[in-house]
C-alpha atoms as a PDB file:
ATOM      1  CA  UNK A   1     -43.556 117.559 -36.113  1.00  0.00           C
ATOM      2  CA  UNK A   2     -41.120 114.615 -35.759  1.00  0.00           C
ATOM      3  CA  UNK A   3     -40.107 112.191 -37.849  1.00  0.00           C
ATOM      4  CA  UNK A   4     -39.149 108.968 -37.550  1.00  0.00           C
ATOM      5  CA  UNK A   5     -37.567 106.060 -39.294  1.00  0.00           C
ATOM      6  CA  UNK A   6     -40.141 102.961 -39.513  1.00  0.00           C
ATOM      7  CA  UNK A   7     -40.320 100.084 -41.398  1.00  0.00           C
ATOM      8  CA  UNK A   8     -43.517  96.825 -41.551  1.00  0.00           C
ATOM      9  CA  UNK A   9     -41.833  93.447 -40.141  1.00  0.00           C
ATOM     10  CA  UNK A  10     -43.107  90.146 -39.161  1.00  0.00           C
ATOM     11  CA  UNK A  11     -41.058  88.179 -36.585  1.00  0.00           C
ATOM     12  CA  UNK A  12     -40.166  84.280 -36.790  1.00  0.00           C
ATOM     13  CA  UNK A  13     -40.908  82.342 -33.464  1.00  0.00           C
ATOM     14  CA  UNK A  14     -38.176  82.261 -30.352  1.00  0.00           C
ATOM     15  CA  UNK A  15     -36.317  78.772 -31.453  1.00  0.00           C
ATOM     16  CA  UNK A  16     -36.285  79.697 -35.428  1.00  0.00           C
ATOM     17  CA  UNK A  17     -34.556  83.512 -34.629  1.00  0.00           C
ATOM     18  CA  UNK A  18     -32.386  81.241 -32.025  1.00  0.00           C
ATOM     19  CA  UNK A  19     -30.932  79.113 -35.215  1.00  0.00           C
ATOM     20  CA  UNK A  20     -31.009  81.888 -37.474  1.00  0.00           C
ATOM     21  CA  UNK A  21     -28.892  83.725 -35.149  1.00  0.00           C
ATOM     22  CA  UNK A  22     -26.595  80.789 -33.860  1.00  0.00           C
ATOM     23  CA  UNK A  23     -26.506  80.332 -38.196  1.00  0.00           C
ATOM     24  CA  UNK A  24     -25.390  83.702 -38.870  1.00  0.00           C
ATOM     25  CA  UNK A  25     -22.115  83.176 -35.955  1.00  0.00           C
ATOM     26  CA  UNK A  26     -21.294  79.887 -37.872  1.00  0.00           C
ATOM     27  CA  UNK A  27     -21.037  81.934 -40.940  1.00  0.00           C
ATOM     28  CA  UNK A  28     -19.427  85.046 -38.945  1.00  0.00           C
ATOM     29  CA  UNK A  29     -16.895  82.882 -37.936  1.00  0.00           C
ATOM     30  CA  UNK A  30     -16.009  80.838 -41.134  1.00  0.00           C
ATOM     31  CA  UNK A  31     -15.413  84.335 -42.871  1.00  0.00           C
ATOM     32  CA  UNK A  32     -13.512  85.399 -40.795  1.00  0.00           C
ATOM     33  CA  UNK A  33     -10.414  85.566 -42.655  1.00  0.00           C
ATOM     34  CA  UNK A  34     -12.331  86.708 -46.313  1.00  0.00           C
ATOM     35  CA  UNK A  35     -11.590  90.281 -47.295  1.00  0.00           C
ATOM     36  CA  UNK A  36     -15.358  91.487 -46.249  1.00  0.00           C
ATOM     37  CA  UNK A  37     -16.181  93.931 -43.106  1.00  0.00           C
ATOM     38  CA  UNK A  38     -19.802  93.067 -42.538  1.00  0.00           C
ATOM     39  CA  UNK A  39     -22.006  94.812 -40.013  1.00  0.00           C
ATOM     40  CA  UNK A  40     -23.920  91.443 -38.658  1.00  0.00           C
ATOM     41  CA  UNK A  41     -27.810  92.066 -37.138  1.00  0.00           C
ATOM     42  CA  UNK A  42     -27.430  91.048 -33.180  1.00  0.00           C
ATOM     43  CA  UNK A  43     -29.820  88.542 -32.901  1.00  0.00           C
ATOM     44  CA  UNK A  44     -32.442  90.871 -30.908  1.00  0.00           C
ATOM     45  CA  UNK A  45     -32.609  92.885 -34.429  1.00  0.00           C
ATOM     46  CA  UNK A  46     -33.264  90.066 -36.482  1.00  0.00           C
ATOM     47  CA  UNK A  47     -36.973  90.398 -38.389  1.00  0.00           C
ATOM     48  CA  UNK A  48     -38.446  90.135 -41.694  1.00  0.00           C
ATOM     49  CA  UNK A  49     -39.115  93.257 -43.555  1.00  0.00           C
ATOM     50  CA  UNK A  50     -42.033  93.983 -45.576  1.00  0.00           C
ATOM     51  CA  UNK A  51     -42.085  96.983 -46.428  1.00  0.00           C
ATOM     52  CA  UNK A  52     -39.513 100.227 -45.244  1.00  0.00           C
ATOM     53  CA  UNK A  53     -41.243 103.793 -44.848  1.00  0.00           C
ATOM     54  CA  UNK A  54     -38.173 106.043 -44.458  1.00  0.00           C
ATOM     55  CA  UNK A  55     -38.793 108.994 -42.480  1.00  0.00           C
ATOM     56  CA  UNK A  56     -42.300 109.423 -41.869  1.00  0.00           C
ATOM     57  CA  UNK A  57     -43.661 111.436 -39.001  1.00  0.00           C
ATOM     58  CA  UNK A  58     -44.629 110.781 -35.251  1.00  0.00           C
ATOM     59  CA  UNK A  59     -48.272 111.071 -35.689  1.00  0.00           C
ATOM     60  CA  UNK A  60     -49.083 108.495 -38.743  1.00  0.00           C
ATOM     61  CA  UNK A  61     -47.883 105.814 -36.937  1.00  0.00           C
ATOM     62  CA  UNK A  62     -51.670 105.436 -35.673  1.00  0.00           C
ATOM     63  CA  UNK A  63     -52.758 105.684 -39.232  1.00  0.00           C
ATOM     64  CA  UNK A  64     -50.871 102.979 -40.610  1.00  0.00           C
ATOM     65  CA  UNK A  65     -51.585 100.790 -37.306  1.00  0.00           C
ATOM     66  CA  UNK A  66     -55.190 101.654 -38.283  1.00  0.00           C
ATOM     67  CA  UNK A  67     -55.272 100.977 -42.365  1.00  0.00           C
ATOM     68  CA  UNK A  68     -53.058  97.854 -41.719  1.00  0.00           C
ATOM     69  CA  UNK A  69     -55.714  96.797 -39.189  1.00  0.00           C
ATOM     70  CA  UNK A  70     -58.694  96.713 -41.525  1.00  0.00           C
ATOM     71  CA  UNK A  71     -56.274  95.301 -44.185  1.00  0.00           C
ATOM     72  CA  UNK A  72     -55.506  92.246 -42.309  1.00  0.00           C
ATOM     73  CA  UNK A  73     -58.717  92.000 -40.318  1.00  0.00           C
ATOM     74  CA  UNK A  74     -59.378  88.683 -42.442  1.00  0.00           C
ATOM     75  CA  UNK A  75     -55.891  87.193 -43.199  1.00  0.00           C
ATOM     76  CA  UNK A  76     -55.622  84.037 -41.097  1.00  0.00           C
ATOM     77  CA  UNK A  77     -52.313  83.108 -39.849  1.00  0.00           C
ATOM     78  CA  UNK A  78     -50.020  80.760 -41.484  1.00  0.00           C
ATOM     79  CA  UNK A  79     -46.501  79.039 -40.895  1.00  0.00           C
ATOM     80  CA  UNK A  80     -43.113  79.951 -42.986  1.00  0.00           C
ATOM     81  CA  UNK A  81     -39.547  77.813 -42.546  1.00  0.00           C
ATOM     82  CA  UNK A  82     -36.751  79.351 -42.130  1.00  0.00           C
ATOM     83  CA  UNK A  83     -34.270  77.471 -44.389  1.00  0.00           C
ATOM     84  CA  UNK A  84     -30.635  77.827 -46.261  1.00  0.00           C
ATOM     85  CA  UNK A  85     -28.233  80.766 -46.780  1.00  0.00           C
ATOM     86  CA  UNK A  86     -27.941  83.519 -49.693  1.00  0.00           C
ATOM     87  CA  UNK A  87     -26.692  86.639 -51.129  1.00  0.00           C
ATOM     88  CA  UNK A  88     -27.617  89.701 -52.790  1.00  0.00           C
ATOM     89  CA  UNK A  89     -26.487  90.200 -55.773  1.00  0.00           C
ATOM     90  CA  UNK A  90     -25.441  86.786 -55.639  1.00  0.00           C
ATOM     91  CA  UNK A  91     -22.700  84.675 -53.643  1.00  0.00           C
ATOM     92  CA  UNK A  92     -19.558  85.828 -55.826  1.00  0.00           C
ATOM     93  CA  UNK A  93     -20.237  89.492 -55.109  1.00  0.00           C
ATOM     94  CA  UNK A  94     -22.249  89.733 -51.491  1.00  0.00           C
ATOM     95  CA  UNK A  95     -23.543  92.895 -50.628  1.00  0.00           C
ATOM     96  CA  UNK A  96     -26.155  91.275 -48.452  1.00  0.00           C
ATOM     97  CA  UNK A  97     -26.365  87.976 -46.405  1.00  0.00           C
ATOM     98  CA  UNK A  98     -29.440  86.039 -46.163  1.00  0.00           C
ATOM     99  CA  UNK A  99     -31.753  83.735 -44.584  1.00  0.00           C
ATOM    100  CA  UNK A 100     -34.227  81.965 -46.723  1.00  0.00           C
ATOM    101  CA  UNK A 101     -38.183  81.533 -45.923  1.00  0.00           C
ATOM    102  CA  UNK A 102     -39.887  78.859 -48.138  1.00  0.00           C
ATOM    103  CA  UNK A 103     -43.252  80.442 -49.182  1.00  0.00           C
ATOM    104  CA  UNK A 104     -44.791  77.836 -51.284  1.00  0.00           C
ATOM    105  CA  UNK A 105     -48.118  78.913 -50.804  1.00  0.00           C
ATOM    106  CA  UNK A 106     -47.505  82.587 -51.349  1.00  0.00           C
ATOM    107  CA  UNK A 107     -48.692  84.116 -48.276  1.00  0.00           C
ATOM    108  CA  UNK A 108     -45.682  85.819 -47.133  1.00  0.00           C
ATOM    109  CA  UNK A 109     -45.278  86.980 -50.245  1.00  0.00           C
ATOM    110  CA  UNK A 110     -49.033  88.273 -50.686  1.00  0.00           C
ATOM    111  CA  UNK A 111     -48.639  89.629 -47.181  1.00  0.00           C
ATOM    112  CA  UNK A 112     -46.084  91.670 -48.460  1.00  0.00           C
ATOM    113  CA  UNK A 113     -47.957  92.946 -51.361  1.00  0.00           C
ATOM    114  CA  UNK A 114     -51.197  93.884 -49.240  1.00  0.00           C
ATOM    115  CA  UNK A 115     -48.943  95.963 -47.479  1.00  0.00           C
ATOM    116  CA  UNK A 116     -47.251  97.649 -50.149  1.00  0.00           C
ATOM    117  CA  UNK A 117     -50.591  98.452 -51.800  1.00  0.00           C
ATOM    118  CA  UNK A 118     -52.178  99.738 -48.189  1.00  0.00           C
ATOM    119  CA  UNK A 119     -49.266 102.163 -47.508  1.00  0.00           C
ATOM    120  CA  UNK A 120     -49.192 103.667 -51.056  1.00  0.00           C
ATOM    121  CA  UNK A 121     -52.620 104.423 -50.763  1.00  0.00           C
ATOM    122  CA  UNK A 122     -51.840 106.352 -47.708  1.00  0.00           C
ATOM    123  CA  UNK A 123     -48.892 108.136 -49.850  1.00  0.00           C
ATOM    124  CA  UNK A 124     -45.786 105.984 -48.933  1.00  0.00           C
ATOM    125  CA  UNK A 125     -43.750 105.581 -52.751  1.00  0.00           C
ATOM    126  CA  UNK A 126     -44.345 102.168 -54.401  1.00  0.00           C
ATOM    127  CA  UNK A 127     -41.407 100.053 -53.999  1.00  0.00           C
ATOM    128  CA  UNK A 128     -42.048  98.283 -57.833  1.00  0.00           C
ATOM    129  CA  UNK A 129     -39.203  95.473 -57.278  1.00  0.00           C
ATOM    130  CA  UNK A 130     -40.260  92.383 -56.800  1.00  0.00           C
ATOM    131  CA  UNK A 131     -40.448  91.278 -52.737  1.00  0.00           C
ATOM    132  CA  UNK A 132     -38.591  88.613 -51.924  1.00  0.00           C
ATOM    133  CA  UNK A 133     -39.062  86.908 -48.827  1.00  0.00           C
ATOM    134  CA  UNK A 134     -35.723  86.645 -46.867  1.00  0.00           C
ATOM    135  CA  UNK A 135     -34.474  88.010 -43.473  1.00  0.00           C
ATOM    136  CA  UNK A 136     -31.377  89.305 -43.484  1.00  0.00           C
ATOM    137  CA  UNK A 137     -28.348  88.758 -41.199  1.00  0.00           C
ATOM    138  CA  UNK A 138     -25.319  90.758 -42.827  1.00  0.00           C
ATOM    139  CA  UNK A 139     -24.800  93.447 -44.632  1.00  0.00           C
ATOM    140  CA  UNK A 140     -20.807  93.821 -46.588  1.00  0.00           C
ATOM    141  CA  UNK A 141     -19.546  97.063 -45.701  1.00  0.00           C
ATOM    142  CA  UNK A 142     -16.504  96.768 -47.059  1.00  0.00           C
ATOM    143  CA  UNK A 143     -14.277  94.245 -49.591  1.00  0.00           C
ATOM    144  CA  UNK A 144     -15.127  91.381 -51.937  1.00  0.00           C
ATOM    145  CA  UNK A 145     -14.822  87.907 -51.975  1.00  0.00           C
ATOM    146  CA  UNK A 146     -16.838  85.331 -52.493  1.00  0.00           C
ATOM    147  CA  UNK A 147     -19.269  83.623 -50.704  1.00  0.00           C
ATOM    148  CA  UNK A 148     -19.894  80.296 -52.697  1.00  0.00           C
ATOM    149  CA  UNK A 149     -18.146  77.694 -50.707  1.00  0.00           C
ATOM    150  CA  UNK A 150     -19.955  78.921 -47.130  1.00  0.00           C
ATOM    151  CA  UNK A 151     -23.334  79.361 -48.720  1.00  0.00           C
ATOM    152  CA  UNK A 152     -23.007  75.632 -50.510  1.00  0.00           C
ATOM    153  CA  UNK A 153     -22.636  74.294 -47.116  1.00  0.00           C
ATOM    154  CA  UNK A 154     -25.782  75.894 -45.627  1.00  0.00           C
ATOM    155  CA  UNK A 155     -28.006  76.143 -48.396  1.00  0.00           C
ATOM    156  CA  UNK A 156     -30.313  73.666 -47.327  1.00  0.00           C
ATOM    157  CA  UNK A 157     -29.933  73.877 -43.397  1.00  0.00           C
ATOM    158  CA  UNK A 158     -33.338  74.081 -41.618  1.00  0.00           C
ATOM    159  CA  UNK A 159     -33.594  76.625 -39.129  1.00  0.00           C
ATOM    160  CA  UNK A 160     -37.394  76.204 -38.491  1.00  0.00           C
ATOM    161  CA  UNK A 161     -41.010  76.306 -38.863  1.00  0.00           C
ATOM    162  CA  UNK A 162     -42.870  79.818 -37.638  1.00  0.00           C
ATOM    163  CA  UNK A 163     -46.391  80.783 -37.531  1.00  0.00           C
ATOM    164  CA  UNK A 164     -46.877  84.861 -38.349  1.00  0.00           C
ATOM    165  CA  UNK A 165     -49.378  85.912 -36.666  1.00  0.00           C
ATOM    166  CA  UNK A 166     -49.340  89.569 -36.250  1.00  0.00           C
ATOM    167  CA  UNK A 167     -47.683  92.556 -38.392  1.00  0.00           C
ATOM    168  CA  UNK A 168     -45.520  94.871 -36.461  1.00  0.00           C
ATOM    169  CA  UNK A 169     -44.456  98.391 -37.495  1.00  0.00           C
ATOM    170  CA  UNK A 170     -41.169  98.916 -36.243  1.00  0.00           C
ATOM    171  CA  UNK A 171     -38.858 102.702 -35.400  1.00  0.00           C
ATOM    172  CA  UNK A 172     -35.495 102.607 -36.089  1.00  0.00           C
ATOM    173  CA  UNK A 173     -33.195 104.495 -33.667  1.00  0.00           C
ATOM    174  CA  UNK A 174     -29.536 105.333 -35.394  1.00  0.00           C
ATOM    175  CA  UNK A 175     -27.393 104.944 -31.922  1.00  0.00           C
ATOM    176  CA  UNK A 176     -23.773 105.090 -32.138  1.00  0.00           C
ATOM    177  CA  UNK A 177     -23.075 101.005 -31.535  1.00  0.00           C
ATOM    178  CA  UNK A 178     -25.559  99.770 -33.685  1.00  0.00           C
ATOM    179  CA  UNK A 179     -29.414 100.429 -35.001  1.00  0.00           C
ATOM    180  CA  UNK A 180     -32.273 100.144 -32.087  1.00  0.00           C
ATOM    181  CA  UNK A 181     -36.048  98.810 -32.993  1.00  0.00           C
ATOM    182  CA  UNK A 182     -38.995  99.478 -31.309  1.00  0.00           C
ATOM    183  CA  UNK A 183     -42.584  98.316 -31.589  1.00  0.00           C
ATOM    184  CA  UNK A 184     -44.449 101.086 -32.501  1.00  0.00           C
ATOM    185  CA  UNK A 185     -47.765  98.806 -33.317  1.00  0.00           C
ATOM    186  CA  UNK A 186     -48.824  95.263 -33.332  1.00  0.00           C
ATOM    187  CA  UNK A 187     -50.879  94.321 -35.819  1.00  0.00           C
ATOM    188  CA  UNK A 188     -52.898  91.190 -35.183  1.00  0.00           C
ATOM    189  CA  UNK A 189     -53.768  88.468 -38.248  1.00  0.00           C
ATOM    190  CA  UNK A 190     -57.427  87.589 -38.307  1.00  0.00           C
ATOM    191  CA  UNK A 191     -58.882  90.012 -35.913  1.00  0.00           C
ATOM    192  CA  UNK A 192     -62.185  89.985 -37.527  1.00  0.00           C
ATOM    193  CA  UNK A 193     -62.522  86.350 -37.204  1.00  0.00           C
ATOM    194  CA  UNK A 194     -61.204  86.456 -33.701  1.00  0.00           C
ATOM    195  CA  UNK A 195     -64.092  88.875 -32.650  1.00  0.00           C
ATOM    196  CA  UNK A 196     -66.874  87.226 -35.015  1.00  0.00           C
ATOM    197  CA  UNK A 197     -66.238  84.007 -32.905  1.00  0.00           C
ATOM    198  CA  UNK A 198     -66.533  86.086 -29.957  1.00  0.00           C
ATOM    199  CA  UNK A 199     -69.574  87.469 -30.456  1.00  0.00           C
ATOM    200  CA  UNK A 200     -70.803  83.755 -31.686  1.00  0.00           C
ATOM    201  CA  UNK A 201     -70.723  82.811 -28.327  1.00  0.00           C
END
């Protein structure tokens, strides 16, 4: 049986990963000279993680392309902004760097929690942190320093507005220059509707 490394994503539009990208070399390039080795996402990795299965095997990618199907068969799509810079922990110690996504109506976030729910019936383990919505463009390998002064000056830079339209579920290939994704499944918002006003025709 093989396994595989797979992970749920959604993916912001062509200009907003464009500024998040050309964001994340601004800040690449101002810390240059800090104490941190970061591993930066090239820009064709860049995506918004819902939910990370681990290994799983070959064969239940069609499962979770089908459960996610009927889970989202009536959640319309809906528009996120890409805005500001952060840190986990926080900006004094980075471990990770950070895009924002304003959510103010919640349905990124309750995207995120369908999924979780879906999956764990299916026998993936319950991530019980709380989601939050963020894409991430760095991760600190190495060192510490802080972060404060470069995140002050982009934490309220606007980088976009997106509409999510379709869940994807990624694999990750481990190559020796870097981590490679590919779409395993596209899962379409709304396909219920979409048909039901087919048929109404």
């Amino acid at each position: 049986m093989t396994k595989i490394r797979a992970f749920v994503a959604v993916n912001l539009n062509v200009a907003a990963t464009r500024a998040v990208a050309d964001l994340a070399e601004a800040v690449k390039q101002e810390t240059r000279a800090l104490a941190l080795r970061v591993a930066w996402v090239p820009p064709p990795n860049l995506h918004v993680t819902l939910k990370f299965l681990g290994w799983t095997s070959d064969e239940a990618i069609e499962g979770i392309r089908d459960r996610l199907t009927r889970e989202m068969a009536d959640r319309s799509p809906f528009e996120v902004r890409a805005r500001g810079l952060g840190a986990f922990p926080d900006a004094r110690h980075p471990r990770v760097i950070w895009v924002g996504l304003e959510d103010a109506g919640g349905q990124l976030g309750g995207l995120a929690q369908l999924v979780e729910q879906a999956l764990s019936d299916l026998g993936f383990i319950k991530d019980e942190r709380p989601w939050r919505a963020h894409m991430t463009i760095g991760r600190v390998k190495d060192g510490r320093a802080s972060l404060e002064e470069t995140i002050a000056k982009h934490a309220d830079r606007d980088l976009g507005l997106s509409t999510i339209r379709e869940l994807l579920v990624y694999e990750s290939k481990l190559r020796a220059q870097g981590a490679e994704y590919l779409v395993r499944a596209r899962v379409p918002l709304a396909a219920q509707k979409k048909e039901e006003a087919q048929d109404a025709r």
